[in-house]
C-alpha atoms as a PDB file:
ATOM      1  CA  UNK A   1       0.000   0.000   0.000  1.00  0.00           C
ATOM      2  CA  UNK A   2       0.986   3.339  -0.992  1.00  0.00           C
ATOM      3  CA  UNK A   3       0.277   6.226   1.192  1.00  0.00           C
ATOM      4  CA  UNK A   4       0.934  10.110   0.931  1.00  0.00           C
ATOM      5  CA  UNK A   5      -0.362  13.127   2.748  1.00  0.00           C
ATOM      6  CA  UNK A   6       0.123  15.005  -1.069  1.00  0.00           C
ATOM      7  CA  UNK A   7      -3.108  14.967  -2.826  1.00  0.00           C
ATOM      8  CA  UNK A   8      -1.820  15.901  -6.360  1.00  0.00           C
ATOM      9  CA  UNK A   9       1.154  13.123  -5.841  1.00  0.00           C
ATOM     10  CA  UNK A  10      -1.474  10.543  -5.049  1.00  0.00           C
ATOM     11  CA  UNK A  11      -3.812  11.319  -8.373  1.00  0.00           C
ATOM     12  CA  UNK A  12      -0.311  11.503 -10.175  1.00  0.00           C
ATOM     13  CA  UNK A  13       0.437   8.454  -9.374  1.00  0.00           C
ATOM     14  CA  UNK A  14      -2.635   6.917 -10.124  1.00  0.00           C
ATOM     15  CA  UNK A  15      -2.729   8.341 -13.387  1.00  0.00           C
ATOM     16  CA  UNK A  16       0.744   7.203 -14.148  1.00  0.00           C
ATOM     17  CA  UNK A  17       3.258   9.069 -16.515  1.00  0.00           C
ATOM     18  CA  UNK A  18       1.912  10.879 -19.243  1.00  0.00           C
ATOM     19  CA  UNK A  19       3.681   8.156 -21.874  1.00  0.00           C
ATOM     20  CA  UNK A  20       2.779   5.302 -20.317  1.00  0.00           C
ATOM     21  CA  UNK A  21      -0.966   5.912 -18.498  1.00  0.00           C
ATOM     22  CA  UNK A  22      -2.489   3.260 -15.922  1.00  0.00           C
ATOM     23  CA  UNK A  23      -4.467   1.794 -17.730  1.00  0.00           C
ATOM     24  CA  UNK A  24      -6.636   0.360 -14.550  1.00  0.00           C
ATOM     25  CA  UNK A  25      -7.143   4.215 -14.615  1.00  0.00           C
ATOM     26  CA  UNK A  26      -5.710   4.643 -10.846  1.00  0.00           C
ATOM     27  CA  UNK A  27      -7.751   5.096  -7.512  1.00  0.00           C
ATOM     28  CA  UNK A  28      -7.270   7.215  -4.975  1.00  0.00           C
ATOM     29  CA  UNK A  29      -8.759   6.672  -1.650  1.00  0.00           C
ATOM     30  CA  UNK A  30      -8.660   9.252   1.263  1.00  0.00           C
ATOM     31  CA  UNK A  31      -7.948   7.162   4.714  1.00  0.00           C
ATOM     32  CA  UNK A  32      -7.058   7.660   8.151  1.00  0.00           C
ATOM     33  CA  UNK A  33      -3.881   4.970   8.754  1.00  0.00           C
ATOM     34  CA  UNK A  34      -2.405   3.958  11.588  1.00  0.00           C
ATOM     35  CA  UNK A  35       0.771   2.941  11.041  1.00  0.00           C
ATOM     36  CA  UNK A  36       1.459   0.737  13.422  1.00  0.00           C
ATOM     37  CA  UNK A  37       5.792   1.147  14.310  1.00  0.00           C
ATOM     38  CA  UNK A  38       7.331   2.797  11.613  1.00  0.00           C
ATOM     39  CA  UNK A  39      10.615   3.172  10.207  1.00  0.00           C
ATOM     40  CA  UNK A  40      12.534   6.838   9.131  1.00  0.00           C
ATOM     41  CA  UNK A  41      14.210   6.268   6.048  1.00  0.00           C
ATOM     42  CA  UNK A  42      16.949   8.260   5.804  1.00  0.00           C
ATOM     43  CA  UNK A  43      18.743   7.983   2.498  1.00  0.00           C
ATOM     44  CA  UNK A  44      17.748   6.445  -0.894  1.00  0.00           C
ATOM     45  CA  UNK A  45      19.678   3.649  -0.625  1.00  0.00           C
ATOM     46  CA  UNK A  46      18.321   0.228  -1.412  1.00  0.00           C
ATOM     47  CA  UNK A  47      19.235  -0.530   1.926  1.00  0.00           C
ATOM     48  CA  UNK A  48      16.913   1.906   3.788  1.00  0.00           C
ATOM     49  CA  UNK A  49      14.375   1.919   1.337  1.00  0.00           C
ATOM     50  CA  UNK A  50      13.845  -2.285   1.502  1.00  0.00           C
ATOM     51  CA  UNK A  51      15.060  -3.355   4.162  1.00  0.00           C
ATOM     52  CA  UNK A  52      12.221  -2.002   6.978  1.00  0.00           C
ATOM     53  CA  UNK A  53       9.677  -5.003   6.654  1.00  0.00           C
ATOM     54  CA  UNK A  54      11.944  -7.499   7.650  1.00  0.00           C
ATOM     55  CA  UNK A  55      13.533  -5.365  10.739  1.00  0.00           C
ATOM     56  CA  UNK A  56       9.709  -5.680  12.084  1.00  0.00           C
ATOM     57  CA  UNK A  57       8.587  -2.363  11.123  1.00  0.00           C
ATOM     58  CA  UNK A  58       4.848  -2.129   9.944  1.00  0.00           C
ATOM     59  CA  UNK A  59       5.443   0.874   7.805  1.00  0.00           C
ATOM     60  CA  UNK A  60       8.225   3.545   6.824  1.00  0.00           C
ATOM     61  CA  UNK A  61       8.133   7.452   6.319  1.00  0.00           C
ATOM     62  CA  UNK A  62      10.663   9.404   4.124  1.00  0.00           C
ATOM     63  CA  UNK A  63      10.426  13.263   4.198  1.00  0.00           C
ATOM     64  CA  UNK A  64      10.445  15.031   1.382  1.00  0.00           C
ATOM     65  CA  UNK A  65      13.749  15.101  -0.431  1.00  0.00           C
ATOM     66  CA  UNK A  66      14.876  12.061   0.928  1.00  0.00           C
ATOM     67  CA  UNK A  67      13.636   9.444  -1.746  1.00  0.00           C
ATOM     68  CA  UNK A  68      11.829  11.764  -4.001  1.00  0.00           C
ATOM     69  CA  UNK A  69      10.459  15.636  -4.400  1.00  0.00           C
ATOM     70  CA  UNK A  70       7.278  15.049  -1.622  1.00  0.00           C
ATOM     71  CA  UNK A  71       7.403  13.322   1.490  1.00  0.00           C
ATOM     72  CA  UNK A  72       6.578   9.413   1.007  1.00  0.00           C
ATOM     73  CA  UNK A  73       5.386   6.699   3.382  1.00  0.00           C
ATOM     74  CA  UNK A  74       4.803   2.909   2.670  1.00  0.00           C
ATOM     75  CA  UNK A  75       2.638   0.286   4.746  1.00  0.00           C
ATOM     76  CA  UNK A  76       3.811  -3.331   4.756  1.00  0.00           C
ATOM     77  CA  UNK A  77       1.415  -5.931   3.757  1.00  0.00           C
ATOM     78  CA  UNK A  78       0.138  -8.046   6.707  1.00  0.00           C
ATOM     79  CA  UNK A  79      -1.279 -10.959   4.891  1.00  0.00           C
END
């Protein structure tokens, strides 16, 4: 699950790149989400962008600038 507090990144996303559209057409749901104990990624790396999940963290949170232009935060499936 992807999750942002951006509104225009989150219908960007969903519409996909301009060359290459979703063709699902995107969703975008407005939610309240706990997330449970999460990780602050610090740098870009594969490392600290991957590696969260398996360190028993239920989500991770960059700010913006640290991954890409807005802030970003990512929920781990449970299932």
């Amino acid at each position: 699950v992807y999750v942002t507090a951006v509104l225009q990144k989150a219908l960007s996303d969903a519409q996909g790149p301009s060359n290459s559209p979703n063709p699902a057409g995107g969703g975008v749901l407005v939610l309240e989400v706990d997330l449970g104990r999460c990780y602050t990624v610090r740098s870009s790396s594969e490392a600290e962008r991957m590696g969260w999940a398996a360190q028993g963290y239920d989500s991770a949170w960059a700010a913006e600038g640290v991954i890409g232009k807005y802030e970003e935060c990512c929920v781990s499936d449970p299932a």
